[in-house]
N, C-alpha and C. Protein backbone atom coordinates (compact mmCIF):
# COMPACT_ATOMS: atom_id res chain seq x y z
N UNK A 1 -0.11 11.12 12.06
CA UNK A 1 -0.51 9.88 12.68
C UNK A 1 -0.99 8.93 11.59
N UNK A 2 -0.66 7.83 11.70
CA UNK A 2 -0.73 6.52 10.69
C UNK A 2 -2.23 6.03 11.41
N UNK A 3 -3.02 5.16 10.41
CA UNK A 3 -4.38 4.94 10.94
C UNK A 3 -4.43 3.49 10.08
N UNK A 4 -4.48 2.26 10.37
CA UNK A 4 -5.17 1.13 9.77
C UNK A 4 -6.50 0.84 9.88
N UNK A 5 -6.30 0.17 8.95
CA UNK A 5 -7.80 -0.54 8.92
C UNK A 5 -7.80 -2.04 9.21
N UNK A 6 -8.77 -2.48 9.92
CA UNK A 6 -8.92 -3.55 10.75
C UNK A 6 -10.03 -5.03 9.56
N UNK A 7 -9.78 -5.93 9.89
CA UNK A 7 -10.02 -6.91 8.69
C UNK A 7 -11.03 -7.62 9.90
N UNK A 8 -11.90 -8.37 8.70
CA UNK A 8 -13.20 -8.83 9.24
C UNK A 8 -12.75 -10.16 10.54
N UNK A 9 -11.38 -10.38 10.52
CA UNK A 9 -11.14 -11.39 11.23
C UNK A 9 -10.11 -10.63 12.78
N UNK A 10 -10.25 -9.60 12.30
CA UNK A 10 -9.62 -8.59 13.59
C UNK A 10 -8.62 -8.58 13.26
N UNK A 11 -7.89 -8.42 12.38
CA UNK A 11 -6.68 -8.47 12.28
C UNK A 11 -6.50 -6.95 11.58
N UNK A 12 -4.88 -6.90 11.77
CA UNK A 12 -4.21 -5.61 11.13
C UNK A 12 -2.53 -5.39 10.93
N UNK A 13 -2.74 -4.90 9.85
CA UNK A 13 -1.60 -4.77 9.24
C UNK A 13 -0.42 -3.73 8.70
N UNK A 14 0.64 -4.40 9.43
CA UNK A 14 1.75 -2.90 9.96
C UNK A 14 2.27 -2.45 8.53
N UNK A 15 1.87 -0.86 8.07
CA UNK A 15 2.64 -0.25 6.72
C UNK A 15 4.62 -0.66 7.44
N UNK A 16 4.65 -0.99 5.74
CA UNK A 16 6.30 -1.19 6.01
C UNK A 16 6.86 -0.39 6.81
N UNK A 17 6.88 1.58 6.06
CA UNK A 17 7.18 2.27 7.15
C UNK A 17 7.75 2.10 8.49
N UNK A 18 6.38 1.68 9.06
CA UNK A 18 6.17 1.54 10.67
C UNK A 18 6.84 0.57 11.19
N UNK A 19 6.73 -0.84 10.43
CA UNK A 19 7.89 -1.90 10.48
C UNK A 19 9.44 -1.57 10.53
N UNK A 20 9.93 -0.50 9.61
CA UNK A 20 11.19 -0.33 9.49
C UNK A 20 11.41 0.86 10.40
N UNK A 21 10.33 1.47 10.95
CA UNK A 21 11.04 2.43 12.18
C UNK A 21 10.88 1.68 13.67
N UNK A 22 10.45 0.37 13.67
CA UNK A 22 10.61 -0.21 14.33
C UNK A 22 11.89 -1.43 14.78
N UNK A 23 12.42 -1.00 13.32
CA UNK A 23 13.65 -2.10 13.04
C UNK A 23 13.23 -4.00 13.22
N UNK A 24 12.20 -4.06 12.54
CA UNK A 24 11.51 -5.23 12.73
C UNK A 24 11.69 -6.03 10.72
N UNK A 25 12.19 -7.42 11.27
CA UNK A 25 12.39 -8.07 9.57
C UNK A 25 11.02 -9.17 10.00
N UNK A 26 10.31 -9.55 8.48
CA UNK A 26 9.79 -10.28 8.47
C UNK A 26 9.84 -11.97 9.13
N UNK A 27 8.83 -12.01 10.47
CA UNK A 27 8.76 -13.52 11.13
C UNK A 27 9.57 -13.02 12.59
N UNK A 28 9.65 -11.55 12.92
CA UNK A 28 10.26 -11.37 14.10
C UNK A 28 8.60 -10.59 15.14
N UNK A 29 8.75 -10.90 15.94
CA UNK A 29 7.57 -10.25 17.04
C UNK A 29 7.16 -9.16 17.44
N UNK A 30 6.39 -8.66 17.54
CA UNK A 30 5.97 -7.27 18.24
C UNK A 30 5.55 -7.67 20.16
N UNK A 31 5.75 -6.42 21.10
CA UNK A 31 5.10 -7.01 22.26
C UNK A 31 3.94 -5.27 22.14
N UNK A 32 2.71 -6.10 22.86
CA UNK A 32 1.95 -4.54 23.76
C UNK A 32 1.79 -4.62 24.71
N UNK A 33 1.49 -3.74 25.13
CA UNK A 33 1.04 -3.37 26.85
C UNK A 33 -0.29 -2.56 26.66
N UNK A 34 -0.78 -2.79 27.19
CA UNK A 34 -2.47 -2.37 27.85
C UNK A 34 -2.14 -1.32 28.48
N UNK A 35 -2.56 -0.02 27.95
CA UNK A 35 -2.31 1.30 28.88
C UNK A 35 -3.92 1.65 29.30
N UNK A 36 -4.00 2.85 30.52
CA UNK A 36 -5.40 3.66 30.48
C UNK A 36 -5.98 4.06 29.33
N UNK A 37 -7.16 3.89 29.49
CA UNK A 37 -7.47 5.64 28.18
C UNK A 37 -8.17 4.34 27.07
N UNK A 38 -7.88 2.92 26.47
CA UNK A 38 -8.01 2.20 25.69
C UNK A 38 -6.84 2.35 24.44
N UNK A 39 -5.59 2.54 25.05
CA UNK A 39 -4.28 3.25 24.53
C UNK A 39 -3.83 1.44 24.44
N UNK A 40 -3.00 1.79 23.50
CA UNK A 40 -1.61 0.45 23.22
C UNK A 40 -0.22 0.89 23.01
N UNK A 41 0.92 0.15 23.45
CA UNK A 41 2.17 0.84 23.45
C UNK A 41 2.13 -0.20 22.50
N UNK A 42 3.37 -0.07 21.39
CA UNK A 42 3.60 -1.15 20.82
C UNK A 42 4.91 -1.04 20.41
N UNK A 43 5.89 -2.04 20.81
CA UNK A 43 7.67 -2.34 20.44
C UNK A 43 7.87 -3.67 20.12
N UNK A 44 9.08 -3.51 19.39
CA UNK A 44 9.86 -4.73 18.80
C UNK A 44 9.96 -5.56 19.97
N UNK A 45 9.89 -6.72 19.94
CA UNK A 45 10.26 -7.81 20.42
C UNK A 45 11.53 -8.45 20.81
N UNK A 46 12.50 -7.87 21.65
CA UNK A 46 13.71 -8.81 21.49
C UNK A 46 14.30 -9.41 22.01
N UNK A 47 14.31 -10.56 21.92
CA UNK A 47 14.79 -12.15 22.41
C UNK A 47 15.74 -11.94 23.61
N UNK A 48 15.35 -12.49 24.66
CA UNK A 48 16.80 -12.72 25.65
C UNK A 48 16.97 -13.85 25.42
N UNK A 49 18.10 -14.07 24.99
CA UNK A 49 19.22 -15.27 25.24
C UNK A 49 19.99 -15.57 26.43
N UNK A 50 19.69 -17.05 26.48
CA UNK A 50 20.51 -17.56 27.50
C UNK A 50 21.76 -18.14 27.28
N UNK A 51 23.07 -18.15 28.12
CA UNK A 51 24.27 -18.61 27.98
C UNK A 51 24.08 -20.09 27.71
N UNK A 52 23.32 -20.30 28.44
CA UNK A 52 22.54 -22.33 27.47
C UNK A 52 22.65 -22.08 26.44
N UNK A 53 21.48 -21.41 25.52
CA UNK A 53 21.35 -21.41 24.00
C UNK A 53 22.43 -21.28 23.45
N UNK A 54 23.36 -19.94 23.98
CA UNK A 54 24.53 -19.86 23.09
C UNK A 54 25.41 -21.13 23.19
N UNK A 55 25.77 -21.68 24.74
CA UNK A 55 26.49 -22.91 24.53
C UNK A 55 25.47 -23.90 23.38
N UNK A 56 24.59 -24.16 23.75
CA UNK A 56 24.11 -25.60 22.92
C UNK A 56 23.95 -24.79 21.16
N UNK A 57 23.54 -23.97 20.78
CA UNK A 57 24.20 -23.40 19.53
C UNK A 57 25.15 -24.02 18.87
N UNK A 58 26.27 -23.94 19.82
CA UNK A 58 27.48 -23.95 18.71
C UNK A 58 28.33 -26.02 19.62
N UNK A 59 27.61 -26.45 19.82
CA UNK A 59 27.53 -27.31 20.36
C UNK A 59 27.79 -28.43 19.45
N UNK A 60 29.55 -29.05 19.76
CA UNK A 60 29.78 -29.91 18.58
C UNK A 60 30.25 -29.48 17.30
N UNK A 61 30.33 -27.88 17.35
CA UNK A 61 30.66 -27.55 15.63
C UNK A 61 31.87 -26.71 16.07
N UNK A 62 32.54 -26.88 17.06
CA UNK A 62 33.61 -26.13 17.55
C UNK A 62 34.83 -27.32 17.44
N UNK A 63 35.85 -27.02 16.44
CA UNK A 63 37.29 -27.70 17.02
C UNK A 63 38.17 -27.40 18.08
N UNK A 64 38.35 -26.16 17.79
CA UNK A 64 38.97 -25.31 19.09
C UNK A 64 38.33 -24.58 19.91
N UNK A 65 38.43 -24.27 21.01
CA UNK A 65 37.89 -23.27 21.75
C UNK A 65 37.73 -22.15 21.57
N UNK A 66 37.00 -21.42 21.65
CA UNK A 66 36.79 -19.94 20.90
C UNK A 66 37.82 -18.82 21.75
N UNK A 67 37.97 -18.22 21.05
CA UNK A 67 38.44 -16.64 21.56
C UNK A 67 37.35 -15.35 22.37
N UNK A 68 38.13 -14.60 23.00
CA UNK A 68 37.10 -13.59 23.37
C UNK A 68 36.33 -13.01 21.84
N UNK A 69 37.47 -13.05 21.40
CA UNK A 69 37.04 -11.88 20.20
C UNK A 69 36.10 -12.64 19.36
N UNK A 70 36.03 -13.99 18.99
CA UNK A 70 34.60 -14.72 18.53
C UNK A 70 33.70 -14.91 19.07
N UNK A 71 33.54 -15.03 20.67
CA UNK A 71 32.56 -14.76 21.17
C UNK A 71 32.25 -13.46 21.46
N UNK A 72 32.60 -12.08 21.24
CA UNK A 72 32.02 -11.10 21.12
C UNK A 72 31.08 -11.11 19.93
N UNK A 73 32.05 -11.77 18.85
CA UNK A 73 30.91 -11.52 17.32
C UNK A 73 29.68 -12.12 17.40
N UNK A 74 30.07 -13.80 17.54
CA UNK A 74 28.76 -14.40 17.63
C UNK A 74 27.35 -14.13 18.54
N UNK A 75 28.35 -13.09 19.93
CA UNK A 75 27.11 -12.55 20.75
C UNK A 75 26.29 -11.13 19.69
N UNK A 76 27.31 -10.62 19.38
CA UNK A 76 26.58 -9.08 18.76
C UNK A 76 25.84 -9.70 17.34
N UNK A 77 26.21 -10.73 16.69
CA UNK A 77 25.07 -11.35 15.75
C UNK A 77 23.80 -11.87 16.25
N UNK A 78 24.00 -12.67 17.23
CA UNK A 78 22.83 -13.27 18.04
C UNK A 78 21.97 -11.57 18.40
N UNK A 79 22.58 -10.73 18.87
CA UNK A 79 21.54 -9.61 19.27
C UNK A 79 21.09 -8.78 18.38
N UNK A 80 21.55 -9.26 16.94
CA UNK A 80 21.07 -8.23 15.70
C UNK A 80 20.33 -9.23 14.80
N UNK A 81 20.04 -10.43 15.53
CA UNK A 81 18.95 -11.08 14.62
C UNK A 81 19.91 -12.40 13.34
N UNK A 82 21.18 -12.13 13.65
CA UNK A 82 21.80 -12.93 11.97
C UNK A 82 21.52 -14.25 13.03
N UNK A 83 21.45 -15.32 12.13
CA UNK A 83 21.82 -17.04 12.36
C UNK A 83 22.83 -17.35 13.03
């Protein structure tokens, strides 16, 4: 079991480790949940996207209409975090 230490302003700070078995890159979110007991769950954060965002995304930078097969990529990038 991993144990931090807590800073005079309440704060605390995730060993890389724990970051990378969380699959988390620097400036991405954590969520918790409040369990019994004075327990915390704690997981990665990950974005639902809306078919808005993806349309207004690429909005104007398209000549042609896309393919299935580019909008598969650009969806499986959007869900792995790339730009």
């Amino acid at each position: 079991m991993t144990s931090l230490s807590i800073t005079m302003k309440g704060q605390v700070t995730l060993k890389r480790d724990l970051l990378q078995h969380l699959g988390l890159k620097p400036g991405e979110r954590i969520e918790l949940d409040k369990l019994p007991g004075g327990e915390l769950r704690l997981r990665a954060a990950r974005p639902a996207g809306t078919i808005d965002s993806f349309i207004g995304r690429h909005k104007g930078r398209l000549k042609k209409p896309l393919t299935i097969d580019e909008m598969n990529d650009i969806a499986a990038a959007g869900w792995a975090g790339e730009p």
